[in-house]
Protein backbone atom coordinates (compact mmCIF):
# COMPACT_ATOMS: atom_id res chain seq x y z
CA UNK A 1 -20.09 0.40 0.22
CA UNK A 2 -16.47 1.46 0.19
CA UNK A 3 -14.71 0.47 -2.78
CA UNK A 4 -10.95 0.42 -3.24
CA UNK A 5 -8.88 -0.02 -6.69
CA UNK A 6 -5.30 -0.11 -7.32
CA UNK A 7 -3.30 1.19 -10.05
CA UNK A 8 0.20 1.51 -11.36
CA UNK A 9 1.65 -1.77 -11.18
CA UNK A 10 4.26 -3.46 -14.02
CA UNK A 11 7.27 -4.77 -14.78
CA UNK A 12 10.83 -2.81 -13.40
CA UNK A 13 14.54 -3.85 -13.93
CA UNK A 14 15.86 -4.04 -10.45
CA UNK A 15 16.35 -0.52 -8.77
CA UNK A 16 13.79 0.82 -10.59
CA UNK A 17 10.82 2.68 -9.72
CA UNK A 18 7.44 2.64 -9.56
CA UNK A 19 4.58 4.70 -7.65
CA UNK A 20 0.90 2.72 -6.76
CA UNK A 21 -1.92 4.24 -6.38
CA UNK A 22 -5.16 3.51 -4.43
CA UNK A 23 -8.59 5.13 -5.54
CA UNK A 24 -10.72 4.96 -2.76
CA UNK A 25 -14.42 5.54 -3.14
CA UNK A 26 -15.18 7.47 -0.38
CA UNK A 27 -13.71 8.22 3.39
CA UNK A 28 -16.66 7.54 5.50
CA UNK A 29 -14.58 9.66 8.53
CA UNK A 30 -12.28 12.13 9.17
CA UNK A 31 -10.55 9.21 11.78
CA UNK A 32 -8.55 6.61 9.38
CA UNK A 33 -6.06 4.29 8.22
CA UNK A 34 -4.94 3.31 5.14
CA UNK A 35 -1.73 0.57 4.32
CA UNK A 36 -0.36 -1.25 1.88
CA UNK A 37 -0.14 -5.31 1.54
CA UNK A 38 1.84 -7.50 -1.04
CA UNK A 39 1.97 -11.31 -1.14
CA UNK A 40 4.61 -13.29 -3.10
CA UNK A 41 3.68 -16.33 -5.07
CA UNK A 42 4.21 -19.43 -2.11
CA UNK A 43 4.47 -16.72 0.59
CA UNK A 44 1.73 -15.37 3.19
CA UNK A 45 0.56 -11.79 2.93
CA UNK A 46 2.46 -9.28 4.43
CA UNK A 47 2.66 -5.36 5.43
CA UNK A 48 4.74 -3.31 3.52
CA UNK A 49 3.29 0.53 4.88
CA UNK A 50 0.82 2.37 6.61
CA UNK A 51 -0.25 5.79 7.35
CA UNK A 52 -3.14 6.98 9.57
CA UNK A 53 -5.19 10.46 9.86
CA UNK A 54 -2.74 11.93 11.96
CA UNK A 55 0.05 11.76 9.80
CA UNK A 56 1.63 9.10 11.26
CA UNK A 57 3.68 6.44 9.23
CA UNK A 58 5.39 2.56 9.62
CA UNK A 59 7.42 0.75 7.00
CA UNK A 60 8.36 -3.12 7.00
CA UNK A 61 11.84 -3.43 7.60
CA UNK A 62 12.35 -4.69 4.41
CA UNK A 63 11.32 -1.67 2.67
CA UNK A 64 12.46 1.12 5.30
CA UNK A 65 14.13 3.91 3.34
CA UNK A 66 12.95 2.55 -0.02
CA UNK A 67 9.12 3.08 -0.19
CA UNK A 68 7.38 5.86 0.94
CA UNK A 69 3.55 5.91 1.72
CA UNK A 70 1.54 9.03 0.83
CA UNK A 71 -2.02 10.40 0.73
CA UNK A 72 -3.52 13.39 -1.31
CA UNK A 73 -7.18 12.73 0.97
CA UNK A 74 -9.02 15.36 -0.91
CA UNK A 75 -8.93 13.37 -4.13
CA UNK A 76 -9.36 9.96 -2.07
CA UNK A 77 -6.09 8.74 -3.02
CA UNK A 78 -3.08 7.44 -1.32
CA UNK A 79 0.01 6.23 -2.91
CA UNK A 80 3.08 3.52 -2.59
CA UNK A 81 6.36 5.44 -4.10
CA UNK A 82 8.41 2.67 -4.30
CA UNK A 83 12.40 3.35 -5.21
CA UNK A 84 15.22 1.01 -5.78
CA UNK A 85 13.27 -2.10 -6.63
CA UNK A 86 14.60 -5.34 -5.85
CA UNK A 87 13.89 -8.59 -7.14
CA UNK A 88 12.33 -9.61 -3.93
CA UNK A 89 9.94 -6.76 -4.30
CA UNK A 90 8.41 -9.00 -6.65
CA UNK A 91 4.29 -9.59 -5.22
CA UNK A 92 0.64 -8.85 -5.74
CA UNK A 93 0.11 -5.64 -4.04
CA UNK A 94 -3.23 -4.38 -1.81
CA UNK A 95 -4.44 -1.38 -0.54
CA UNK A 96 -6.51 -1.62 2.21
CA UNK A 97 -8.33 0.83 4.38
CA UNK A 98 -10.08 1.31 7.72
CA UNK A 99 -12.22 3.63 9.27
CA UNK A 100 -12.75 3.59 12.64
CA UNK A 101 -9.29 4.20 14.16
CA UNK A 102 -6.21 5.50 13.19
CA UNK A 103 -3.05 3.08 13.99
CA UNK A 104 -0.07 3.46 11.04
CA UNK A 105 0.05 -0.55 11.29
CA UNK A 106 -0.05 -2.78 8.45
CA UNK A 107 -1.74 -5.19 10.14
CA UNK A 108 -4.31 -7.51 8.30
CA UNK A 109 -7.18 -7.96 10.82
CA UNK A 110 -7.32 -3.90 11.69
CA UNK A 111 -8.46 -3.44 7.77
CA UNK A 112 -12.22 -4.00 6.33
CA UNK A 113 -11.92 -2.69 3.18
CA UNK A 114 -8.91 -3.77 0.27
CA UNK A 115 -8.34 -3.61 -3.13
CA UNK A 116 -8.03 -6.20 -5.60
CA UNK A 117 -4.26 -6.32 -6.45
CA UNK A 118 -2.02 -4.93 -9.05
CA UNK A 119 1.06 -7.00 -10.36
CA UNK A 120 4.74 -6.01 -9.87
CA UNK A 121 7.57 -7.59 -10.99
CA UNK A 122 11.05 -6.75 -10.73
CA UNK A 123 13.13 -8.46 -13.18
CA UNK A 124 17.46 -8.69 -12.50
């Protein structure tokens, strides 16, 4: 079964930086998408970035020009480059994966596979 595992999460002044990183076990297809979640403590989940096998990218509005999402596939890892970290910024974080189409949406239901969360706090 696929198996997902995030790294690189901690604690950041505000605009810090940070990069995440998603292990992934193994990518069942050459056709894919892969995204990044965070949830604030009394908030619902939401998307922060995706990125698909064709290259293809989409950023929350809220993070547009500050995070960049990134993939070396080879090693079955993608990333979350995160720059100029705000105390809003402050959430669990999931990676999440999919194999059967490729859409650059970070869209909950389109995902099978996540990660269990890493921590990051940004502190004023």
């Amino acid at each position: 079964q696929v198996q997902l595992v995030e790294s690189g999460g901690g604690s950041v002044q505000a605009g810090g930086s940070l990069r995440l990183s998603c292990t992934v076990s193994e990518y069942t297809d050459n056709t894919y998408s892969v995204a990044w979640f965070r949830q604030a403590p009394e908030k619902e989940r939401e998307g922060v970035a995706a990125l698909d096998s064709d290259g293809r990218t989409n950023y929350a509005d809220s993070v547009q020009g500050r995070f960049t999402i990134s993939e070396d596939s080879a090693k079955n890892i993608f990333y979350l480059q995160m720059n100029n970290l705000k105390p809003e910024d402050t959430a669990m974080y999931y990676c999440a994966a999919d194999f059967l189409h490729a859409l650059p949406l970070a869209l909950e239901p389109f995902f099978k596979y996540w990660g269990q969360g890493t921590q990051v706090t940004v502190s004023s």
